[in-house]
Protein backbone atom coordinates (compact mmCIF):
# COMPACT_ATOMS: atom_id res chain seq x y z
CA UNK A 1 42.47 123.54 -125.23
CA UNK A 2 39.53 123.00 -127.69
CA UNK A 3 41.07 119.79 -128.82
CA UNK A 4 40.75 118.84 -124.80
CA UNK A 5 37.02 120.02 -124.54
CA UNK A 6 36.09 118.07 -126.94
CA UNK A 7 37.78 115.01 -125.45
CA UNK A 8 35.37 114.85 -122.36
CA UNK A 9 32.38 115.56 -124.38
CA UNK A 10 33.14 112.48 -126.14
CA UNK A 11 33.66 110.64 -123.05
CA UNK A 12 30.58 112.06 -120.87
CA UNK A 13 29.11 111.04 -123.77
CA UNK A 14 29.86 107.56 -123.75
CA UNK A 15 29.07 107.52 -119.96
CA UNK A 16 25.47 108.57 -120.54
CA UNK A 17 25.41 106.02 -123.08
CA UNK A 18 26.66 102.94 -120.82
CA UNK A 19 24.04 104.22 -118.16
CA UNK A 20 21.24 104.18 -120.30
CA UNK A 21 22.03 100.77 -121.17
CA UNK A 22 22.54 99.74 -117.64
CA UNK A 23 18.99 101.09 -116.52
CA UNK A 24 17.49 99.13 -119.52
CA UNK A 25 19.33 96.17 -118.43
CA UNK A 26 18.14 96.54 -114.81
CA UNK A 27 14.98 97.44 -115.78
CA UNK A 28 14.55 94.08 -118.11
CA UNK A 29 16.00 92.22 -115.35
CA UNK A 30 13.26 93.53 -113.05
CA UNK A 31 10.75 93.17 -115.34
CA UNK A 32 11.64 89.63 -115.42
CA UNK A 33 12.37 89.03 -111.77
CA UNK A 34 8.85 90.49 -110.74
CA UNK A 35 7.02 88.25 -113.49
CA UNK A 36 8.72 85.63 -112.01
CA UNK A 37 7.77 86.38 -108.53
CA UNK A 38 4.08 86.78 -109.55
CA UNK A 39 3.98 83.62 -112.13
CA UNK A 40 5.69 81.63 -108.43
CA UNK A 41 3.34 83.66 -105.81
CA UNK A 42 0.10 84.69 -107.26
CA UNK A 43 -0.43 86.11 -104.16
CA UNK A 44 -1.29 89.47 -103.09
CA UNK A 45 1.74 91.41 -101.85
CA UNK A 46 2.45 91.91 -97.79
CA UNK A 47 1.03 94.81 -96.50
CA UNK A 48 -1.86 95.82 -98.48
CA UNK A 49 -5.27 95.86 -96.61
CA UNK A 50 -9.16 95.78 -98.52
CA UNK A 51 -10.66 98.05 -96.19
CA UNK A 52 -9.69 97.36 -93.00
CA UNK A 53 -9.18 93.56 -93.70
CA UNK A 54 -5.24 92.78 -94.36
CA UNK A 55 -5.20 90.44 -97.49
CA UNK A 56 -1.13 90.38 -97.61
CA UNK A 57 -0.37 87.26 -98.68
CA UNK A 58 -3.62 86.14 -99.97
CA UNK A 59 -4.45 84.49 -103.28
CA UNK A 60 -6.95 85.99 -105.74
CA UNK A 61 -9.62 83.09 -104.67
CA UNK A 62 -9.04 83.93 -100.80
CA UNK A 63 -9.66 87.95 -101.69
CA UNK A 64 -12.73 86.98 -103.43
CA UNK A 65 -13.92 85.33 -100.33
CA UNK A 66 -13.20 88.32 -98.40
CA UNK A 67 -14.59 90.56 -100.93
CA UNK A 68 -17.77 88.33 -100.56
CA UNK A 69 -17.97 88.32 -96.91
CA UNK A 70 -17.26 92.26 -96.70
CA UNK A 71 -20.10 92.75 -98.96
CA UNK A 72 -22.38 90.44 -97.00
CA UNK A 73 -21.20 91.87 -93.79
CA UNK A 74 -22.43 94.98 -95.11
CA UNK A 75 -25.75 94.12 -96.36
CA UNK A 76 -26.41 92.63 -92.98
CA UNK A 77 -25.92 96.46 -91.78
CA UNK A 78 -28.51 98.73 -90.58
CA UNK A 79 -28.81 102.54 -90.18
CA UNK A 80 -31.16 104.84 -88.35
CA UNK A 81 -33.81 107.39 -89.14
CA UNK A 82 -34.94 109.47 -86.38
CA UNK A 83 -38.30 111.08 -86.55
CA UNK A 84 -39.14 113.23 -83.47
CA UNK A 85 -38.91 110.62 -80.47
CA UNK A 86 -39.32 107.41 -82.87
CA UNK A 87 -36.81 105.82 -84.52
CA UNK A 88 -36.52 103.50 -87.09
CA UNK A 89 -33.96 101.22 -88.25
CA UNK A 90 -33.57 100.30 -91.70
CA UNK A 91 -31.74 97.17 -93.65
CA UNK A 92 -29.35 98.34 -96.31
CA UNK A 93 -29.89 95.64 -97.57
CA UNK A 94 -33.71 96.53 -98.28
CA UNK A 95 -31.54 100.10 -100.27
CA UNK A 96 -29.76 97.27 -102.49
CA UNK A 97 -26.44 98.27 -101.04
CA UNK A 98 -23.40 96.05 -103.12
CA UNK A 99 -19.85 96.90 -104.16
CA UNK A 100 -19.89 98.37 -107.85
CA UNK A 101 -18.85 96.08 -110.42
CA UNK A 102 -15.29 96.28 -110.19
CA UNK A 103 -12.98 93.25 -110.66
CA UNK A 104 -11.49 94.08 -106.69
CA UNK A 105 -9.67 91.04 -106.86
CA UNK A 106 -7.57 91.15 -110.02
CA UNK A 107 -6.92 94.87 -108.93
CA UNK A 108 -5.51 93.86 -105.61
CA UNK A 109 -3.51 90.61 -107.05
CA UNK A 110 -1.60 93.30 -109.39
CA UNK A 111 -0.49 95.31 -106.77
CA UNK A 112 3.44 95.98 -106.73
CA UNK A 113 3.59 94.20 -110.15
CA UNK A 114 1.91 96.85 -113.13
CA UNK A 115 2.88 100.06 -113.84
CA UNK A 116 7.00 101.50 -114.57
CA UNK A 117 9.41 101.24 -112.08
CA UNK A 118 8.79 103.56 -110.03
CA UNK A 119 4.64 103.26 -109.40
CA UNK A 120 5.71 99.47 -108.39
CA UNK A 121 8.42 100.71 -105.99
CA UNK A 122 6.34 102.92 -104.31
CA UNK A 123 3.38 100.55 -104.33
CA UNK A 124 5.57 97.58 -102.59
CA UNK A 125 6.62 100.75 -100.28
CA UNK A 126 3.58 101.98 -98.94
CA UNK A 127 2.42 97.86 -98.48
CA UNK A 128 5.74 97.93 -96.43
CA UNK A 129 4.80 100.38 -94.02
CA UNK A 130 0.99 99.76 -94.13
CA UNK A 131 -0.71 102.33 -96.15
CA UNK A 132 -1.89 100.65 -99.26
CA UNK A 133 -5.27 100.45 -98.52
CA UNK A 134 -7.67 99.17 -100.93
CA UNK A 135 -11.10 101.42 -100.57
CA UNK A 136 -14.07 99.37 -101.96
CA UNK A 137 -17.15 101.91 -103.84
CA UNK A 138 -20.88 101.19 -103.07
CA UNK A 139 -23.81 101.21 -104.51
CA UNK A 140 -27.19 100.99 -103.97
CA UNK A 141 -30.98 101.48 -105.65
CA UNK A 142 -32.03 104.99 -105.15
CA UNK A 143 -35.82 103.17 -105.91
CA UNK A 144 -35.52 101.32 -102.73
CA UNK A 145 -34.38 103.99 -100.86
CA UNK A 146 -37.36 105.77 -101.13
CA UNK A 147 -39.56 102.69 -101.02
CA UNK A 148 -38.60 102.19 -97.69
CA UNK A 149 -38.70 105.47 -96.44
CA UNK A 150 -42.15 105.97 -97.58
CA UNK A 151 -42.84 102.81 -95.43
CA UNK A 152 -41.65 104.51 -92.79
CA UNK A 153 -43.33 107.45 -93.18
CA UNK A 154 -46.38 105.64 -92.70
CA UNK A 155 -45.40 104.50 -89.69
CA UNK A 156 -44.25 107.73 -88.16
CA UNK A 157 -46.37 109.98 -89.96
CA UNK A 158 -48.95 111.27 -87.20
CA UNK A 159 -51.99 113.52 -87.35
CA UNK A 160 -52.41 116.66 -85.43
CA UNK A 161 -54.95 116.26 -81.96
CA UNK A 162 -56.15 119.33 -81.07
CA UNK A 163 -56.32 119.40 -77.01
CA UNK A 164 -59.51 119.99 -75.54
CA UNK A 165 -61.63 120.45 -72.50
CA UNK A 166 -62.75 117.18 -70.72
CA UNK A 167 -65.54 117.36 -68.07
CA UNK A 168 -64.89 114.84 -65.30
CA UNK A 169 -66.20 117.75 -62.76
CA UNK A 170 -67.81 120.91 -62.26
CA UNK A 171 -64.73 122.89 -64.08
CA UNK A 172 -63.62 121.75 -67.38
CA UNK A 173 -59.91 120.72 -67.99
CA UNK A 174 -57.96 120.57 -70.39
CA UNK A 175 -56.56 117.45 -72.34
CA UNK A 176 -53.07 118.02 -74.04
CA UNK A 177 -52.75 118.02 -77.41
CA UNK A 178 -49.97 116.89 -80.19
CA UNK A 179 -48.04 118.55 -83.21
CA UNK A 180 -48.82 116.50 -86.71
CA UNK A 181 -45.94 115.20 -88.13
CA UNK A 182 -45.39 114.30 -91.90
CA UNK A 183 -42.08 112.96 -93.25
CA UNK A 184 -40.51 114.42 -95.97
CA UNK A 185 -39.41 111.83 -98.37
CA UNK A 186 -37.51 113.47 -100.60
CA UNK A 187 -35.67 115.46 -98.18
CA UNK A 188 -34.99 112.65 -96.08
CA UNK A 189 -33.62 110.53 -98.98
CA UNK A 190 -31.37 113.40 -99.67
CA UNK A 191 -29.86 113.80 -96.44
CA UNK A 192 -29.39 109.50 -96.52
CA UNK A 193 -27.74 110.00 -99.84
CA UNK A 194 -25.32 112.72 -98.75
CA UNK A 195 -24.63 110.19 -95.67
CA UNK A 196 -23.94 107.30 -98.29
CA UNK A 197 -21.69 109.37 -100.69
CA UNK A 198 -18.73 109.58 -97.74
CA UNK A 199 -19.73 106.81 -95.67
CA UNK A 200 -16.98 105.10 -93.29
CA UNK A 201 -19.04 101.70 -93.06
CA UNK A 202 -19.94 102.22 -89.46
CA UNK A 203 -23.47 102.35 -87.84
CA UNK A 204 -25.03 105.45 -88.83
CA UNK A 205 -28.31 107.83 -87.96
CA UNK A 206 -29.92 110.00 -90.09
CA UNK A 207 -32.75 113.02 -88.75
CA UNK A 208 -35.76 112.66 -90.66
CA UNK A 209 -37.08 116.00 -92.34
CA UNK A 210 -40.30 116.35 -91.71
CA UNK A 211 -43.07 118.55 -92.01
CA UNK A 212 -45.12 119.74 -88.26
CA UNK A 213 -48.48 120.80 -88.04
CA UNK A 214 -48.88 122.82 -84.83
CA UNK A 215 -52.84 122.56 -83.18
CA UNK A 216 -54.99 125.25 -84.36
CA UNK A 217 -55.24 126.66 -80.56
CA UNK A 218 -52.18 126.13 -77.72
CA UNK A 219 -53.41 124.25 -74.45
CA UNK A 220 -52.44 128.08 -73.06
CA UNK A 221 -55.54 129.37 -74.84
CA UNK A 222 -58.00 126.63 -74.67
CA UNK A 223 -57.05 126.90 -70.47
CA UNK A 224 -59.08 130.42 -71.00
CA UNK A 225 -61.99 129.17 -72.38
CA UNK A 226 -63.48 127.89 -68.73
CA UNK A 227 -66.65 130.43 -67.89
CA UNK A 228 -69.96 129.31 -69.37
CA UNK A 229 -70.37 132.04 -71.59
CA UNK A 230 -74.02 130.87 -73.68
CA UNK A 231 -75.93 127.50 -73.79
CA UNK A 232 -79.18 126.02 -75.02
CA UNK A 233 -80.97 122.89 -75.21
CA UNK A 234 -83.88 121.54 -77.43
CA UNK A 235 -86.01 118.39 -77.00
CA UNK A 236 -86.38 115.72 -79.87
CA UNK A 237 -87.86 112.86 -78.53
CA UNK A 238 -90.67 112.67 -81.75
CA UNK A 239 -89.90 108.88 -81.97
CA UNK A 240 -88.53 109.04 -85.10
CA UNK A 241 -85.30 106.90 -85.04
CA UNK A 242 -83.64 108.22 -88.16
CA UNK A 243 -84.28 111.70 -87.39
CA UNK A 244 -82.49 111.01 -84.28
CA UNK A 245 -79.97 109.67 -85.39
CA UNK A 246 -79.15 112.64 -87.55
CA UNK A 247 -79.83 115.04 -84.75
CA UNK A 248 -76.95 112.74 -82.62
CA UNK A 249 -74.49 112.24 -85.28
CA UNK A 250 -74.69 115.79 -86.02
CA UNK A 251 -74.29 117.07 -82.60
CA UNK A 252 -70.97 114.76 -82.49
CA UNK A 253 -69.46 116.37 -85.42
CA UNK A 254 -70.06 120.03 -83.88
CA UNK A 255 -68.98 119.09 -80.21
CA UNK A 256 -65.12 119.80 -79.60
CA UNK A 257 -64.86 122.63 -82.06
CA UNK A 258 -62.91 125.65 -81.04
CA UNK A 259 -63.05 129.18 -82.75
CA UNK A 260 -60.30 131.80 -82.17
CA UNK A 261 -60.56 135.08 -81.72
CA UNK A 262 -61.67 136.77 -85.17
CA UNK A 263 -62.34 133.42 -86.61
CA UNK A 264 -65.61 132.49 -88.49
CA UNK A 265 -67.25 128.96 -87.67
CA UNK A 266 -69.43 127.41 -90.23
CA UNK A 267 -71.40 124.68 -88.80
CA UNK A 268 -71.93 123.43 -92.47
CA UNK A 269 -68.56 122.61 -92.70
CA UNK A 270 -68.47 120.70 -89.66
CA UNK A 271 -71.40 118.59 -90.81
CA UNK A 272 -70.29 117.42 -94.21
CA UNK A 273 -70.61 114.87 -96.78
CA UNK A 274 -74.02 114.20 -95.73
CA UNK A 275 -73.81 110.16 -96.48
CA UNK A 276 -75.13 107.27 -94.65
CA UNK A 277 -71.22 105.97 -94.41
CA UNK A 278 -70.71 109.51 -92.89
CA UNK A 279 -73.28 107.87 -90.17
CA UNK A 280 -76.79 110.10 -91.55
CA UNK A 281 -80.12 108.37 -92.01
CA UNK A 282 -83.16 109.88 -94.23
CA UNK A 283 -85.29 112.33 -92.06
CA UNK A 284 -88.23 114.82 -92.27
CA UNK A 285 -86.56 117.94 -93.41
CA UNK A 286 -87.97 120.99 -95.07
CA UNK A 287 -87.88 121.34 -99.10
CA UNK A 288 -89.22 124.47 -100.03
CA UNK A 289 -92.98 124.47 -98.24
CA UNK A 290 -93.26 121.04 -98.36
CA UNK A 291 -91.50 118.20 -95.81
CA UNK A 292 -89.89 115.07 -97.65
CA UNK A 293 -87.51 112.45 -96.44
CA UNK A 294 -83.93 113.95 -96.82
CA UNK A 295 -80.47 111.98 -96.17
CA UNK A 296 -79.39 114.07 -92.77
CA UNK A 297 -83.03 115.34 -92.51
CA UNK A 298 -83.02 117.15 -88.38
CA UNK A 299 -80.93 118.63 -88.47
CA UNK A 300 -81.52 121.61 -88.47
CA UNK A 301 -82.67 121.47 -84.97
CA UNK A 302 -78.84 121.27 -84.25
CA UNK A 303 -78.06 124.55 -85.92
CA UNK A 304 -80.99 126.07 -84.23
CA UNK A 305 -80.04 124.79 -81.02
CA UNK A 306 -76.47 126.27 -81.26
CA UNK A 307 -77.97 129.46 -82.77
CA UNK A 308 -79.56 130.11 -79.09
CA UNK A 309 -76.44 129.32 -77.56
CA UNK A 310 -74.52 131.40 -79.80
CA UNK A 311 -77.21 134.55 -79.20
CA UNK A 312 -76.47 133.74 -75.01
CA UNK A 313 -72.98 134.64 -75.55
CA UNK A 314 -73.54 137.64 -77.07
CA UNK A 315 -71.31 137.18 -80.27
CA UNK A 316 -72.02 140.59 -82.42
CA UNK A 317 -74.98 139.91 -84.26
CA UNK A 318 -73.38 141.36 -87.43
CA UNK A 319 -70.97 138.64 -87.73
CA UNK A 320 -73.75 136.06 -87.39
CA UNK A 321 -74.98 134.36 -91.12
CA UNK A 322 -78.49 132.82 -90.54
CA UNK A 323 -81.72 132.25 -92.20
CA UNK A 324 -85.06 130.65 -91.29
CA UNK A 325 -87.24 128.16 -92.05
CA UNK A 326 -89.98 128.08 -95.09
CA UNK A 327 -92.14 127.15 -92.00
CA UNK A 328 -92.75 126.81 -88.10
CA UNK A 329 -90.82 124.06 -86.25
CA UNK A 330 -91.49 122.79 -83.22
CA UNK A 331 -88.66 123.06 -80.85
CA UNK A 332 -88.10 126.48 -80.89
CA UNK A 333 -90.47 129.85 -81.41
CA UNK A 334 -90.68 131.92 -84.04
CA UNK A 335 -87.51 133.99 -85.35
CA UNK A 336 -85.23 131.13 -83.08
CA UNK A 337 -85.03 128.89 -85.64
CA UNK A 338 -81.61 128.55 -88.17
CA UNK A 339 -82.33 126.34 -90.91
CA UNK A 340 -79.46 124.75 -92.95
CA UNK A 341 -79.02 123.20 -96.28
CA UNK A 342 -75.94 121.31 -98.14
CA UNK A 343 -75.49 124.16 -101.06
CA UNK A 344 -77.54 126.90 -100.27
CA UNK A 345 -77.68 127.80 -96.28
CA UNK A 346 -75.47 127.88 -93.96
CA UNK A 347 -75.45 128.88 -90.50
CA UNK A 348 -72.46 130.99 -89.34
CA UNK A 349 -70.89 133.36 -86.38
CA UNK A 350 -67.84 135.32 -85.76
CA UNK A 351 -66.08 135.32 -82.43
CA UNK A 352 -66.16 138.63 -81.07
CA UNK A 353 -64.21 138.11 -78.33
CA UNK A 354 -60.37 138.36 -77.48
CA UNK A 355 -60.08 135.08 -76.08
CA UNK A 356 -61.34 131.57 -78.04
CA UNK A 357 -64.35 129.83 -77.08
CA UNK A 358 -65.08 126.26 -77.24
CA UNK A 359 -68.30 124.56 -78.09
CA UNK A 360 -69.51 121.53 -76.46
CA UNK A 361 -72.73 119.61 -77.19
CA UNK A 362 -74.38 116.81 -75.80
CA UNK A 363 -76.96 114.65 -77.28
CA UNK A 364 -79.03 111.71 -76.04
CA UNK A 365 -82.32 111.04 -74.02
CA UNK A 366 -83.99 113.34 -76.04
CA UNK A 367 -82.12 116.32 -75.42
CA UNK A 368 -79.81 118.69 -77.55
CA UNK A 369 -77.61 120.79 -75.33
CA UNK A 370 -75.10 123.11 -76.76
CA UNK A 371 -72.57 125.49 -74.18
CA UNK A 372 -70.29 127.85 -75.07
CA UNK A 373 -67.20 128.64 -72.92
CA UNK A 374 -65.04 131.39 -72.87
CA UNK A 375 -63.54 133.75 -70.73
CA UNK A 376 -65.88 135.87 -69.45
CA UNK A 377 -66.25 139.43 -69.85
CA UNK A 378 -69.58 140.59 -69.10
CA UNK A 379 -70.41 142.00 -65.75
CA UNK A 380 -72.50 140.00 -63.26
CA UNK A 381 -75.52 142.21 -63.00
CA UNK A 382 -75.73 142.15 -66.30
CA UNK A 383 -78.91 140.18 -67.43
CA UNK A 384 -79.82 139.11 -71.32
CA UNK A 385 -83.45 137.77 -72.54
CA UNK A 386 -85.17 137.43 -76.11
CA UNK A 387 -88.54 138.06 -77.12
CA UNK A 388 -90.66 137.52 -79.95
CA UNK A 389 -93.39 139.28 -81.67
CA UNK A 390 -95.52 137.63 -84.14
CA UNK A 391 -97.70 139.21 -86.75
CA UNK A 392 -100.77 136.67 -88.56
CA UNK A 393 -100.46 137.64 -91.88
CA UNK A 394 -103.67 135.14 -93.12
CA UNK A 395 -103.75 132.17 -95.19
CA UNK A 396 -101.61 130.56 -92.49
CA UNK A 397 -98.70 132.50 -92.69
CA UNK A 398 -96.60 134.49 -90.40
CA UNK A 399 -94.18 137.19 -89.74
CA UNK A 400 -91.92 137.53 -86.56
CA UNK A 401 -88.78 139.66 -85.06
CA UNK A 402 -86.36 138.41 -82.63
CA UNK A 403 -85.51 141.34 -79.91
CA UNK A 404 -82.77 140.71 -77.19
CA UNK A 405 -83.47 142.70 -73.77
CA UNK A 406 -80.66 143.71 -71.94
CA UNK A 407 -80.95 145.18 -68.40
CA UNK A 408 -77.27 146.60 -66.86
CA UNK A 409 -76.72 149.05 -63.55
CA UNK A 410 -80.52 149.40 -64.25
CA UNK A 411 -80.68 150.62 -67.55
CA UNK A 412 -82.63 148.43 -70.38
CA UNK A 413 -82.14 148.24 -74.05
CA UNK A 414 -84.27 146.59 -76.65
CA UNK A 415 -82.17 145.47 -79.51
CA UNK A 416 -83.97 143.75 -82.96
CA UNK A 417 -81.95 140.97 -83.59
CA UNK A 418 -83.50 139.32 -86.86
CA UNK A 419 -87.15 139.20 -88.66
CA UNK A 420 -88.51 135.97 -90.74
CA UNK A 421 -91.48 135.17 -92.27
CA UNK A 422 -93.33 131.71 -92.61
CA UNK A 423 -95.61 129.97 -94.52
CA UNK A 424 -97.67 126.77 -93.46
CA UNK A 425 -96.24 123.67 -94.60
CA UNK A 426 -97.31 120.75 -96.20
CA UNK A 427 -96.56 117.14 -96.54
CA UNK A 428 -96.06 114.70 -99.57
């Protein structure tokens, strides 16, 4: 029985052993066969596709054409950035889009003839029945991807327009504004990236990230601000041209502005830099007691002019920042007057009311005309006036309170509004 046993171990043995030689033999024999084919062919195998481009039967030039042509094909490709209701399309070739630096040719020529027996079987397999698809990597310069959005940002980018009241009639109406739109680069160029990284080489759109600036007031609020709620006008026709000019260009800078409810308007910083390219001209303008030639010089007569429209309305006269003049002016009496200066003065009001108001002013012929509209809240009978009383205090100066009368349901009140003092001035 043992002596039996170990009988057919010998002999399974020696089978093993003849197999093992039979596989190398086979092997060697395929080894040889498939050099053969190769060294005879040099073409890729049948069935195996770059892409989507079947290259069966191609040699390695051929592939390198198609390589070429894929690569070109995608250069001439184009994807889109959409910002709001623009859009933009942009080259990949301007990215630097380009296969990596792969040898794609030699790798596709090998196919079905490297590796052991069984990674060629399979490979010629799957060629067989289609699936040995060849998937080509991209690159591209992350530099010129963000070069050319940042062109396109400028293109898209848009300020914010506040809307506004246009007078074409009697009534004011109001012109639509827009949301301010800023691209975000480096979001966008992240969002094209993550596109890129598992990108199926068809036509593309990316949404550009951007940044939106919504109008200080809505078109909802500014349709409120319709009832003339406090104007003024002053008279500047001195013939001096420059002084004018100041008073005009001024007067353009103020007109349009809208204050909301709780908000504090500084006409200062509507008025700034004080240049000639900001479209000032020297004028007479108070320095100290003495009047001198100053770059924006007049205006102050703007400021003073809105001051009276802004004292019409009846903003609370504690949220109301103004000082006078070293001396008397001309367009306005005593205690009316608001004087301004870049760096030390400023004039300044709060809106008191619930609703904005919107400031227009006109200037030309002349004339300085500010209005203030709002929604009015005041009753009808009730009726507003200012008065002045001036004290001579010798040697040419003066002293004077502002006092607003207010008659309602026929009851008056006399409310101090401000007191100044003045000296005379003098000229250099």
């Amino acid at each position: 029985m043992k002596k039996s046993f170990i009988i057919a171990k010998v002999v399974l043995l020696v089978a093993l052993f003849c197999c093992i030689l039979n596989v190398e033999k086979v092997k060697a024999e395929d080894d040889n066969k498939t050099e053969s084919n190769k060294a005879d062919s040099n073409k890729v195998c049948d069935g195996v596709y770059f892409e989507d481009v079947n290259i069966g039967g191609k040699t390695k030039e051929e592939v390198q054409s198609v390589i070429e042509e894929y690569q070109s094909d995608l250069q001439d490709k184009s994807f889109e950035v959409k910002v709001n209701d623009k859009t933009e399309d942009i080259s990949l070739d301007d990215i630097g889009i380009q296969l990596d630096d792969k040898d794609y040719a030699n790798e596709v020529i090998n196919i079905g003839y490297t590796g052991n027996l069984v990674q060629r079987y399979k490979d010629m397999a799957d060629a067989k029945q289609g699936k040995k698809v060849y998937k080509a990597e991209i690159t591209y310069d992350t530099s010129d991807l963000e070069s050319a959005i940042n062109k396109m940002s400028k293109k898209c980018n848009s300020k914010v327009v506040e809307p506004k009241l246009v007078f074409s009639g009697s009534a004011p109406v109001v012109k639509s504004g827009q949301d301010g739109v800023t691209v975000d680069v480096d979001e966008t160029v992240e969002a094209i990236k993550e596109k890129l990284s598992d990108w199926d080489k068809k036509d593309f759109s990316v949404e550009a990230k951007v940044d939106v600036e919504k109008p200080s007031v809505s078109e909802e609020e500014l349709e409120e601000c319709t009832d003339v709620i406090g104007e003024f006008s002053t008279n500047y026709s001195d013939g001096d041209a420059d002084r004018n000019k100041n008073i005009e260009t001024a007067t353009k800078f103020v007109n349009g502005s809208c204050v909301k409810p709780g908000e504090v308007f500084s006409i200062m910083s509507k008025l700034r830099p004080f240049t000639v390219a900001n479209g000032y001209a020297y004028g007479d303008a108070y320095v100290g007691d003495k009047v001198k030639k100053e770059i924006g010089g007049g205006i102050c007569q703007v400021s003073t002019t809105l001051y009276n429209a802004v004292l019409k309305a009846e903003f609370d006269n504690s949220g109301i920042t103004r000082r006078c003049h070293s001396g008397e002016v001309h367009y306005v009496p005593l205690s009316q007057d608001a004087m301004i200066s870049d760096g030390s003065s400023d004039f300044k009001f709060k809106n008191t009311y619930s609703t904005p108001v919107y400031i227009r002013g006109t200037a030309g012929g002349g004339t300085i005309k500010f209005t203030i509209y709002g929604k009015e809240t005041r009753s009808s009978s009730r009726k507003v006036s200012f008065e002045n009383e001036v004290q001579d205090l010798g040697e040419g100066k003066k002293a004077a309170q502002l006092y607003k009368v207010v008659t309602e349901n026929g009851n008056t009140t006399r409310t101090k509004i401000n007191e100044s003092k003045y000296s005379p001035k003098t000229s250099e």
